[in-house]
PDB file of N, CA and C in Angstrom:
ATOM      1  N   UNK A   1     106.478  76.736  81.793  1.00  0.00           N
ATOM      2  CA  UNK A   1     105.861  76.736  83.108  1.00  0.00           C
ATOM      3  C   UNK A   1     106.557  77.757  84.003  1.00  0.00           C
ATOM      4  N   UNK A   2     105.885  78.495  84.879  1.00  0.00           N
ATOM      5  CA  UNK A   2     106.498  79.409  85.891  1.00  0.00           C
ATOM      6  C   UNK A   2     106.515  79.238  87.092  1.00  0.00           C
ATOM      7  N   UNK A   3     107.095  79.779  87.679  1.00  0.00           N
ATOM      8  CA  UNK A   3     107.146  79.038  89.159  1.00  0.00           C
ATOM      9  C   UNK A   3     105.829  79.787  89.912  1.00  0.00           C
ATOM     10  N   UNK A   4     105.208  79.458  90.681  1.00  0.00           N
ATOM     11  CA  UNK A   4     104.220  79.544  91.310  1.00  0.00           C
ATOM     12  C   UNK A   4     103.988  80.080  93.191  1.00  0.00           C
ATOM     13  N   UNK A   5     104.149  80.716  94.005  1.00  0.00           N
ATOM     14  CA  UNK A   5     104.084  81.142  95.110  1.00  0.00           C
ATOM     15  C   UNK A   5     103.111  79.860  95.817  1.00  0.00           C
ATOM     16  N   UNK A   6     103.771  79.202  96.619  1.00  0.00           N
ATOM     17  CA  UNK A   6     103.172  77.719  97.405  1.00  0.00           C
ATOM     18  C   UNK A   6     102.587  78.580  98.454  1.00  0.00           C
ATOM     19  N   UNK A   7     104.024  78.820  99.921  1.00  0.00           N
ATOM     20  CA  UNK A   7     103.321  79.459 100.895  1.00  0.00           C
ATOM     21  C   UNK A   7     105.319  80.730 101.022  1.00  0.00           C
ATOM     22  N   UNK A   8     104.796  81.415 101.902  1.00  0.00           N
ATOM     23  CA  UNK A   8     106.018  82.458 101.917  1.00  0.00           C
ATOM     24  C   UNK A   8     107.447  81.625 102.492  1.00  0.00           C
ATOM     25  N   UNK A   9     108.264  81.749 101.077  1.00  0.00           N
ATOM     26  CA  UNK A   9     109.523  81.088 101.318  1.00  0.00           C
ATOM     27  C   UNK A   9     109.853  80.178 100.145  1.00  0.00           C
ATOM     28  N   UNK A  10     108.855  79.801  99.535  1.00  0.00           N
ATOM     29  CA  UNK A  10     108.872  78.598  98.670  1.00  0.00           C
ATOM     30  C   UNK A  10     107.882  78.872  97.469  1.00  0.00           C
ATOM     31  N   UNK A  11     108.550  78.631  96.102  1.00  0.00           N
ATOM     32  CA  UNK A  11     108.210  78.768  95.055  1.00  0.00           C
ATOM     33  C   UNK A  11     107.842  77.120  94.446  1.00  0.00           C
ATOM     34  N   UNK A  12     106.802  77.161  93.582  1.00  0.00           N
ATOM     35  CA  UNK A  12     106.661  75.709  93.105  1.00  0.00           C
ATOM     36  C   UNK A  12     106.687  75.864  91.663  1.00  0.00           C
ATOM     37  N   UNK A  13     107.552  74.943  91.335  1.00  0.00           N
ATOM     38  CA  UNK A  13     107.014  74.507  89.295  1.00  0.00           C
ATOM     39  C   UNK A  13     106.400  73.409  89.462  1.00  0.00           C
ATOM     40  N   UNK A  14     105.144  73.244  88.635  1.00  0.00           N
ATOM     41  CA  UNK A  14     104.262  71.979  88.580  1.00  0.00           C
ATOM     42  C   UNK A  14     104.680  71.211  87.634  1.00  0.00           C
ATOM     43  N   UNK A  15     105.226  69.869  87.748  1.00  0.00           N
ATOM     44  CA  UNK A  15     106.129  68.980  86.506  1.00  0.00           C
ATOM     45  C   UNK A  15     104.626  67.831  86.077  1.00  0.00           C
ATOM     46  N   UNK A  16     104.420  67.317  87.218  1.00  0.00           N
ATOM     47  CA  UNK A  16     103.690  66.159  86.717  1.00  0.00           C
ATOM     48  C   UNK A  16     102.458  65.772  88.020  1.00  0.00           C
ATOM     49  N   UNK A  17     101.526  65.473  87.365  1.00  0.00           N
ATOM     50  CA  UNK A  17     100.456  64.797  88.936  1.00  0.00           C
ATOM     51  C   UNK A  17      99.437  63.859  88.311  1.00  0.00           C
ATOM     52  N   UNK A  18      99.050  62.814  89.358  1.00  0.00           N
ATOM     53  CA  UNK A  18      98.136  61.767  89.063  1.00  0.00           C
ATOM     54  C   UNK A  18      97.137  62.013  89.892  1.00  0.00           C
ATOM     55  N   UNK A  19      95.722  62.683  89.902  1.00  0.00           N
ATOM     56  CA  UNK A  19      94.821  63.170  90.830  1.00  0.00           C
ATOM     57  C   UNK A  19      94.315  61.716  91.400  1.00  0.00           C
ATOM     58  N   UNK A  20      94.547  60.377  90.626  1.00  0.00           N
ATOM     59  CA  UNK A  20      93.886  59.477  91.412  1.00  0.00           C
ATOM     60  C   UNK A  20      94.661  58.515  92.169  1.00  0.00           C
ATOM     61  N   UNK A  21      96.008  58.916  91.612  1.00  0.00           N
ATOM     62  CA  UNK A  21      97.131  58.488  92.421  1.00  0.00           C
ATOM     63  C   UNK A  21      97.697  58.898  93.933  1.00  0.00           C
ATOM     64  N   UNK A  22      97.387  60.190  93.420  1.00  0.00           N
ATOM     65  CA  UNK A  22      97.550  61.302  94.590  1.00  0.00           C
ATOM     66  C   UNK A  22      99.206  61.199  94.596  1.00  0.00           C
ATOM     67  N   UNK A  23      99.957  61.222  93.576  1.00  0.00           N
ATOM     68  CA  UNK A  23     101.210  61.568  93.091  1.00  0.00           C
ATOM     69  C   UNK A  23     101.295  62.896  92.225  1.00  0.00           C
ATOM     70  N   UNK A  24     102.549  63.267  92.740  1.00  0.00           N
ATOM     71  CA  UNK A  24     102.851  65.068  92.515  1.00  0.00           C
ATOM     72  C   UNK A  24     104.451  64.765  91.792  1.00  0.00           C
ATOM     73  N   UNK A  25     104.686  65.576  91.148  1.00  0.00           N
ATOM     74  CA  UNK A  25     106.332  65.977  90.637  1.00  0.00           C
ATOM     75  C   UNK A  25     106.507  67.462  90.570  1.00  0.00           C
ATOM     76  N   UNK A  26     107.287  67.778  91.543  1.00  0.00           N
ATOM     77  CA  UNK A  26     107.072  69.330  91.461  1.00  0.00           C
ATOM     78  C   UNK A  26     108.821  69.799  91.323  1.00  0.00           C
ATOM     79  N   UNK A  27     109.400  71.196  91.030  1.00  0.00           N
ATOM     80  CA  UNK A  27     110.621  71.820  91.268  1.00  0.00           C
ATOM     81  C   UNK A  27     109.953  72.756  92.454  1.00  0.00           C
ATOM     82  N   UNK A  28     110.799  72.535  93.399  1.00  0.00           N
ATOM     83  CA  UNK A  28     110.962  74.223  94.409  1.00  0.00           C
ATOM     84  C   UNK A  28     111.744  74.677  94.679  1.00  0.00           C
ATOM     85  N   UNK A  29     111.653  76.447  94.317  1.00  0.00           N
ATOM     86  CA  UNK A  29     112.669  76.842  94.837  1.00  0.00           C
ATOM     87  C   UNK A  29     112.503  77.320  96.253  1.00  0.00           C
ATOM     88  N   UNK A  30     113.431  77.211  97.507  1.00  0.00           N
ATOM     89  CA  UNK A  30     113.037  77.450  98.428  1.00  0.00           C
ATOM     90  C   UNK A  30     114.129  78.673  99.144  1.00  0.00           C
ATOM     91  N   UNK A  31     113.737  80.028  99.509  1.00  0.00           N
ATOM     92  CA  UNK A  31     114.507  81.049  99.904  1.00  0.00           C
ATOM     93  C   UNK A  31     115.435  80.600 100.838  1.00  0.00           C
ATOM     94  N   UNK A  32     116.813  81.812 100.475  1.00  0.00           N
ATOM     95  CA  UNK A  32     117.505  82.218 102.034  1.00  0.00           C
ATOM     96  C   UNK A  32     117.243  82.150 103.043  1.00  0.00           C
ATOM     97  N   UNK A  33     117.122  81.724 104.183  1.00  0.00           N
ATOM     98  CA  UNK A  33     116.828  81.771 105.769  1.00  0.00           C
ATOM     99  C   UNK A  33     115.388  80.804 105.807  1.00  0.00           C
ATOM    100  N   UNK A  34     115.063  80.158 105.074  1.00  0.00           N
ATOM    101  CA  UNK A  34     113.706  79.579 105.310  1.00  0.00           C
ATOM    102  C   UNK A  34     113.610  78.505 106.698  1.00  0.00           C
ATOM    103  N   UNK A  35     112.339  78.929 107.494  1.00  0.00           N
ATOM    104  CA  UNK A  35     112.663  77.491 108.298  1.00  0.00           C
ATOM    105  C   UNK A  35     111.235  77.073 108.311  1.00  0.00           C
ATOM    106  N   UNK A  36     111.089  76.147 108.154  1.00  0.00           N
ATOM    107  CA  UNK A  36     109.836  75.692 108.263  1.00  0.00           C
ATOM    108  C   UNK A  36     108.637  74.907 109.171  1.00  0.00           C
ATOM    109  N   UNK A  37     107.632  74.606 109.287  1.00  0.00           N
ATOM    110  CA  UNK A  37     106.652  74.500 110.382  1.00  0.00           C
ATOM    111  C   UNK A  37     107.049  72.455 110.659  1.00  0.00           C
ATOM    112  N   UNK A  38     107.120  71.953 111.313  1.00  0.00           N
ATOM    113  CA  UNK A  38     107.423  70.380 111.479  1.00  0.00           C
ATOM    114  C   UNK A  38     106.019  70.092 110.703  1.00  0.00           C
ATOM    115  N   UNK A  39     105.967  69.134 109.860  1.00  0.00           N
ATOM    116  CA  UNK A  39     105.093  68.631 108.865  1.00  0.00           C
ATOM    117  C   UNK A  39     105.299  67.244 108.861  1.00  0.00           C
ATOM    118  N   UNK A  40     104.284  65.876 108.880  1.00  0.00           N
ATOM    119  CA  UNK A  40     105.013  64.833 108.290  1.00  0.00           C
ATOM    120  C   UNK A  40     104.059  64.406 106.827  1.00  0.00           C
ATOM    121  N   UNK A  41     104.487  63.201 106.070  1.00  0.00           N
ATOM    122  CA  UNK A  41     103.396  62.761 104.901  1.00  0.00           C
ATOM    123  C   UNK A  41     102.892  61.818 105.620  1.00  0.00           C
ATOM    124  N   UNK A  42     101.475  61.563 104.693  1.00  0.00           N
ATOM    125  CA  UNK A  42     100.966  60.293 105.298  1.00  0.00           C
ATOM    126  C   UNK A  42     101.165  59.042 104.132  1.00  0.00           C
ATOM    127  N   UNK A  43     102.051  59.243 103.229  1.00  0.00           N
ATOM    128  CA  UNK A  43     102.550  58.482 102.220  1.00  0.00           C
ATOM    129  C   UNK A  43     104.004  58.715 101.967  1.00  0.00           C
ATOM    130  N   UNK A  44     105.060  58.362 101.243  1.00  0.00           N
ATOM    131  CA  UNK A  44     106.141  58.534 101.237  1.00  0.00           C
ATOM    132  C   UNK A  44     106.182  60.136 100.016  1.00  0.00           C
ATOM    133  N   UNK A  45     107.417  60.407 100.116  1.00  0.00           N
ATOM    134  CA  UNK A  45     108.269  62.141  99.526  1.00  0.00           C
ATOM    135  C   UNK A  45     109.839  61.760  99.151  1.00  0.00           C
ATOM    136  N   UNK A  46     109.975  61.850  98.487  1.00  0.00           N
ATOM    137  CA  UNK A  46     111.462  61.666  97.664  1.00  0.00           C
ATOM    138  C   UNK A  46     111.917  63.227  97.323  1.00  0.00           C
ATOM    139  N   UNK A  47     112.955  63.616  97.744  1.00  0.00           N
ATOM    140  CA  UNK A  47     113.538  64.459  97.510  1.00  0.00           C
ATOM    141  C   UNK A  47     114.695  64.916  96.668  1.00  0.00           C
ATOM    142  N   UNK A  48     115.271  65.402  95.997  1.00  0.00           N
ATOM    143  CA  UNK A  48     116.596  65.216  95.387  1.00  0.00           C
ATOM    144  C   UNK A  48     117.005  66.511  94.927  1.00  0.00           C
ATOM    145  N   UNK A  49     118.470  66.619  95.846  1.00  0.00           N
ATOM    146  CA  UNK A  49     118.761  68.594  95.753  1.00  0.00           C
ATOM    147  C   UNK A  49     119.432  68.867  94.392  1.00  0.00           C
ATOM    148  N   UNK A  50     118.876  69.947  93.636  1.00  0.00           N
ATOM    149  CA  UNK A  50     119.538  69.891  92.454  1.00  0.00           C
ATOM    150  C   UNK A  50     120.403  71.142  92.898  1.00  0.00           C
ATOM    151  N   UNK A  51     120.548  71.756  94.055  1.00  0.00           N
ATOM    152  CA  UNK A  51     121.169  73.146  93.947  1.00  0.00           C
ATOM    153  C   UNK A  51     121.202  73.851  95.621  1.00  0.00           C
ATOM    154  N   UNK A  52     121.978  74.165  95.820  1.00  0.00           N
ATOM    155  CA  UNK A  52     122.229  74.442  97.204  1.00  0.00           C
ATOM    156  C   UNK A  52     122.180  73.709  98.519  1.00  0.00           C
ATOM    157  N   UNK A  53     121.184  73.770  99.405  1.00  0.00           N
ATOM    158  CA  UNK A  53     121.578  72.749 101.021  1.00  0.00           C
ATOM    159  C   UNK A  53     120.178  73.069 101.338  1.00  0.00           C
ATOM    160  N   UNK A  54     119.748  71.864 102.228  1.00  0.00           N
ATOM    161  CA  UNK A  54     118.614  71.766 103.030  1.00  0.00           C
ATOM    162  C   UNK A  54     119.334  71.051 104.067  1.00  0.00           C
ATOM    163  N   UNK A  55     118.550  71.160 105.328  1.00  0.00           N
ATOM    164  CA  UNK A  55     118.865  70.796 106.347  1.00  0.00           C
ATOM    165  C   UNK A  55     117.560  70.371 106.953  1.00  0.00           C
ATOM    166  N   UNK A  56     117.897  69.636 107.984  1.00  0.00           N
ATOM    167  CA  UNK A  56     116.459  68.512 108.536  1.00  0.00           C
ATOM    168  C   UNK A  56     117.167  67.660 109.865  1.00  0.00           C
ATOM    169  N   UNK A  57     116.476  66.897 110.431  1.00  0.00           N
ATOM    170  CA  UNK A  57     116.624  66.371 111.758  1.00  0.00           C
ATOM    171  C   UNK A  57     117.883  65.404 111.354  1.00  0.00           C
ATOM    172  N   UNK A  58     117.709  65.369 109.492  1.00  0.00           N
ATOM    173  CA  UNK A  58     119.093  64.235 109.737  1.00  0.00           C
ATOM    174  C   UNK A  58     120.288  64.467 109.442  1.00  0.00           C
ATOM    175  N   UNK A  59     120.470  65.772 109.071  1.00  0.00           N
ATOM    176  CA  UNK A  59     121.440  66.442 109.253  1.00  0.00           C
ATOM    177  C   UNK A  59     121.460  67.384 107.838  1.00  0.00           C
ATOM    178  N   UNK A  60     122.603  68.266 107.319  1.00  0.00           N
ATOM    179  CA  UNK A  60     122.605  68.768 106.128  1.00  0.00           C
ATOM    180  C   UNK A  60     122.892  67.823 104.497  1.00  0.00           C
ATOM    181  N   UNK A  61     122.101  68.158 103.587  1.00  0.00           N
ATOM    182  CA  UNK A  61     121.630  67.870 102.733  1.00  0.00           C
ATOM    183  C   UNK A  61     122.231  68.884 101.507  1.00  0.00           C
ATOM    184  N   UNK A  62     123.119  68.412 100.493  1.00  0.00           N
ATOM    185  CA  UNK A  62     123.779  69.295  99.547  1.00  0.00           C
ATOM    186  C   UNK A  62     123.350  69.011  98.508  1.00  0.00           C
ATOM    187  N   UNK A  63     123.517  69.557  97.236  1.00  0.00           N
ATOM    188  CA  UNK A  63     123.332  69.091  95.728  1.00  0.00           C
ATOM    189  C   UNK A  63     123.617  67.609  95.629  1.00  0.00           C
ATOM    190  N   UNK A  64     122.811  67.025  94.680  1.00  0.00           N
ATOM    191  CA  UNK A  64     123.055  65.934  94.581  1.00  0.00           C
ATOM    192  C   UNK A  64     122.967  64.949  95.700  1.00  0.00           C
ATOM    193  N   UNK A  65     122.448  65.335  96.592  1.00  0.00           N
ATOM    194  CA  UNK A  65     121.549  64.208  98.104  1.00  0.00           C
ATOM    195  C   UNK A  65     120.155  63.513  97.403  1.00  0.00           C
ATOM    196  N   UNK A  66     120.024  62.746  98.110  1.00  0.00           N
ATOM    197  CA  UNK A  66     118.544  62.572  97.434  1.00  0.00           C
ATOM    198  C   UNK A  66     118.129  61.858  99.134  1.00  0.00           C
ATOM    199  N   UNK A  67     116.849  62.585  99.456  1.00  0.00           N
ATOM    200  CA  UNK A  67     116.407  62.174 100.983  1.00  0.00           C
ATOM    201  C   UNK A  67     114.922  61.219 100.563  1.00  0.00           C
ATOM    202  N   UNK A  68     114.784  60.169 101.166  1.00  0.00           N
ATOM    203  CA  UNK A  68     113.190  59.803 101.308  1.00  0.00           C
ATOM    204  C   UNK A  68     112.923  60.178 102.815  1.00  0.00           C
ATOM    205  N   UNK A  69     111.013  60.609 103.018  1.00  0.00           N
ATOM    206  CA  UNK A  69     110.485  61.245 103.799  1.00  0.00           C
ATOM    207  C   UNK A  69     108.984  60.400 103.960  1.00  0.00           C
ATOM    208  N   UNK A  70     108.914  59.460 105.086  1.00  0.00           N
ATOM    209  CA  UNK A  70     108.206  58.409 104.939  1.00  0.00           C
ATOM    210  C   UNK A  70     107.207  58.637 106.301  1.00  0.00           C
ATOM    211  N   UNK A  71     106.234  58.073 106.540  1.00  0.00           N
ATOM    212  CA  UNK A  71     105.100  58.287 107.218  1.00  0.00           C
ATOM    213  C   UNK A  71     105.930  58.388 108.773  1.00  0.00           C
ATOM    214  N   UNK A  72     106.881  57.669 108.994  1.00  0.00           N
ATOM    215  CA  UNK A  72     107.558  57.685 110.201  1.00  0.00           C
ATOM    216  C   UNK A  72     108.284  58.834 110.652  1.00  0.00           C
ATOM    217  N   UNK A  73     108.087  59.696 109.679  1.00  0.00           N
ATOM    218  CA  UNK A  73     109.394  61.006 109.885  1.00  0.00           C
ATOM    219  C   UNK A  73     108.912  62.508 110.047  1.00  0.00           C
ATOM    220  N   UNK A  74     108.699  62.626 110.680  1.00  0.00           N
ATOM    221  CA  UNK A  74     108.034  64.110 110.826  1.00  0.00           C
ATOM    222  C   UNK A  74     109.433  65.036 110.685  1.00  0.00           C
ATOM    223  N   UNK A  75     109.580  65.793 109.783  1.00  0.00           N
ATOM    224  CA  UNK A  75     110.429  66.957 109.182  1.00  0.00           C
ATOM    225  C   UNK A  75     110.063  68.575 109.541  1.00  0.00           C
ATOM    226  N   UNK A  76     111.249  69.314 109.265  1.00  0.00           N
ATOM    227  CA  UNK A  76     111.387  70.353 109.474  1.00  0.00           C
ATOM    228  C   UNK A  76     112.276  71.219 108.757  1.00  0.00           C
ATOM    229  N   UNK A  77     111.967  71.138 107.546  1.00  0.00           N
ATOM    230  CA  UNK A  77     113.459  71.250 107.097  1.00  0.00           C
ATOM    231  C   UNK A  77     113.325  72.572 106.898  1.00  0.00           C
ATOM    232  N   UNK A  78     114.690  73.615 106.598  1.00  0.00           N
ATOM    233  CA  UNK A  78     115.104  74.825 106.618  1.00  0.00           C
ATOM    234  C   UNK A  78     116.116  74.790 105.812  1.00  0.00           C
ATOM    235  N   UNK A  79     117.014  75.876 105.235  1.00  0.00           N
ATOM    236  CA  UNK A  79     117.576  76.409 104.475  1.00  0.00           C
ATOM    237  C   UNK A  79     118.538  77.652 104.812  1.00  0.00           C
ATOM    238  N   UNK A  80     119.482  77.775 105.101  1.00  0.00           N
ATOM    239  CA  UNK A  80     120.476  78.808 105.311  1.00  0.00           C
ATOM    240  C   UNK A  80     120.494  79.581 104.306  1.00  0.00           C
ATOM    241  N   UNK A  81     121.437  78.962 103.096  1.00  0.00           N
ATOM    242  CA  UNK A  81     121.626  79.125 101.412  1.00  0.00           C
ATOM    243  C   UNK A  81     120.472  79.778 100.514  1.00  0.00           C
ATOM    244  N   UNK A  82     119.528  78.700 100.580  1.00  0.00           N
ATOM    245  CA  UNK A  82     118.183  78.488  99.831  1.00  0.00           C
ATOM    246  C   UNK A  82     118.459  77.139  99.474  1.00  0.00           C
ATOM    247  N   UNK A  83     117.805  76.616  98.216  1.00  0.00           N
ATOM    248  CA  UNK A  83     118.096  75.962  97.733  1.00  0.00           C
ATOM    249  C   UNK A  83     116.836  75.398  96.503  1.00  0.00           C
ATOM    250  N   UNK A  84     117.224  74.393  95.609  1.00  0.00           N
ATOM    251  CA  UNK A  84     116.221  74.018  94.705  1.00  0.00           C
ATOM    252  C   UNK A  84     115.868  72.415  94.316  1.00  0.00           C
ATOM    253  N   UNK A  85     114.607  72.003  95.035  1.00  0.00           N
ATOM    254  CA  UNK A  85     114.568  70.627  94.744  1.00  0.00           C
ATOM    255  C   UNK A  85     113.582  70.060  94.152  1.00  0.00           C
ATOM    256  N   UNK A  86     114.060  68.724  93.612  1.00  0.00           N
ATOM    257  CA  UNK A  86     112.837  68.049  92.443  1.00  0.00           C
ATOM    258  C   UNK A  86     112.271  67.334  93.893  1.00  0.00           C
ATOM    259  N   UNK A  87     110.926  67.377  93.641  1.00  0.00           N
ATOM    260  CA  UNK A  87     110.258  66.482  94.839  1.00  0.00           C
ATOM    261  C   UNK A  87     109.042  65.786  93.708  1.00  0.00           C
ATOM    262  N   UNK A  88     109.175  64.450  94.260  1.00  0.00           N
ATOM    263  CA  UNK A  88     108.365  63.533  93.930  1.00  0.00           C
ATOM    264  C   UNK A  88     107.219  63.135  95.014  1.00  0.00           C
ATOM    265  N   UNK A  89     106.175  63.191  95.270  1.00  0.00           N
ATOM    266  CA  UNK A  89     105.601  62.933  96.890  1.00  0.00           C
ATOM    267  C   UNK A  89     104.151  62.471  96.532  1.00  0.00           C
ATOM    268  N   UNK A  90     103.536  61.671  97.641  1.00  0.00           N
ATOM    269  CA  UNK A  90     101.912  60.964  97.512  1.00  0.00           C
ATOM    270  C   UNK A  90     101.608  61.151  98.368  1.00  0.00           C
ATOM    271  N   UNK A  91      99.998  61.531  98.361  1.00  0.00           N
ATOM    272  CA  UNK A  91      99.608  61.466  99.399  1.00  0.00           C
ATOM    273  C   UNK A  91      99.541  63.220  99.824  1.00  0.00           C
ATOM    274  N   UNK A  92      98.986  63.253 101.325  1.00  0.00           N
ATOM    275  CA  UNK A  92      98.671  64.601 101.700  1.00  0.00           C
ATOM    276  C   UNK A  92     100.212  65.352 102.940  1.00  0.00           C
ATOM    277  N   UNK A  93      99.665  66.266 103.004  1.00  0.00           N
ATOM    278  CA  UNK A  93     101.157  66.791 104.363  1.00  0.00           C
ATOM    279  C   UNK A  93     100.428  67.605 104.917  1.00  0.00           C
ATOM    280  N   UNK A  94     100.363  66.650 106.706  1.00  0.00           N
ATOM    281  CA  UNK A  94     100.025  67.358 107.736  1.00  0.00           C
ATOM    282  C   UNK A  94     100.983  68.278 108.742  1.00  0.00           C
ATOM    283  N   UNK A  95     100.567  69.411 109.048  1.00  0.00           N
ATOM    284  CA  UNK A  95     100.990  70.022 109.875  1.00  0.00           C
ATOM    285  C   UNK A  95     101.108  69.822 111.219  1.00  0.00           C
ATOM    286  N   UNK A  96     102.063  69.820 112.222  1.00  0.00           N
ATOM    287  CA  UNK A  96     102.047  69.675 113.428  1.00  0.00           C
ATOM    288  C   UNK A  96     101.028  70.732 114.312  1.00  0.00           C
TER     289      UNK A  96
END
């Protein structure tokens, strides 16, 4: 599998999906300096850093963090480093 161009900043590998589940398993890699648009889910997002730092309203996020991202949480997360994460997520992601 190859990684895939999502939107500018962020690369996707497609691992696993349930179209009637509306469950995703994806790898991303996400660039140097990335910051991103505030987004929330309307279902829960599991995160888990396999490689560098993310950062978000709840503070910085290193290898080996694992964040949940739940209908209550509108995010923003960004990247100094870059970094590369397994995301597990349901459901859709709205933009602010």
């Amino acid at each position: 599998m190859e990684y895939e161009p999502l939107r500018k900043g962020i690369s996707v590998k497609h691992l696993a999906s349930d179209s009637e589940r509306k469950i995703q398993m994806d790898i991303m890699k996400i660039e140097a300096g990335f910051d991103d648009t505030v987004h929330y889910h309307d279902d829960w997002e599991w995160v888990y850093i396999l490689d560098g730092s993310l950062e978000d309203s709840k503070g910085v996020h290193k290898k080996g963090d694992f964040l949940i991202n739940d209908t209550t949480t509108p995010h923003k997360p960004k990247s100094k480093e870059g970094c590369t994460l397994l995301i597990v997520w349901c459901g859709s992601v709205t933009k602010e």
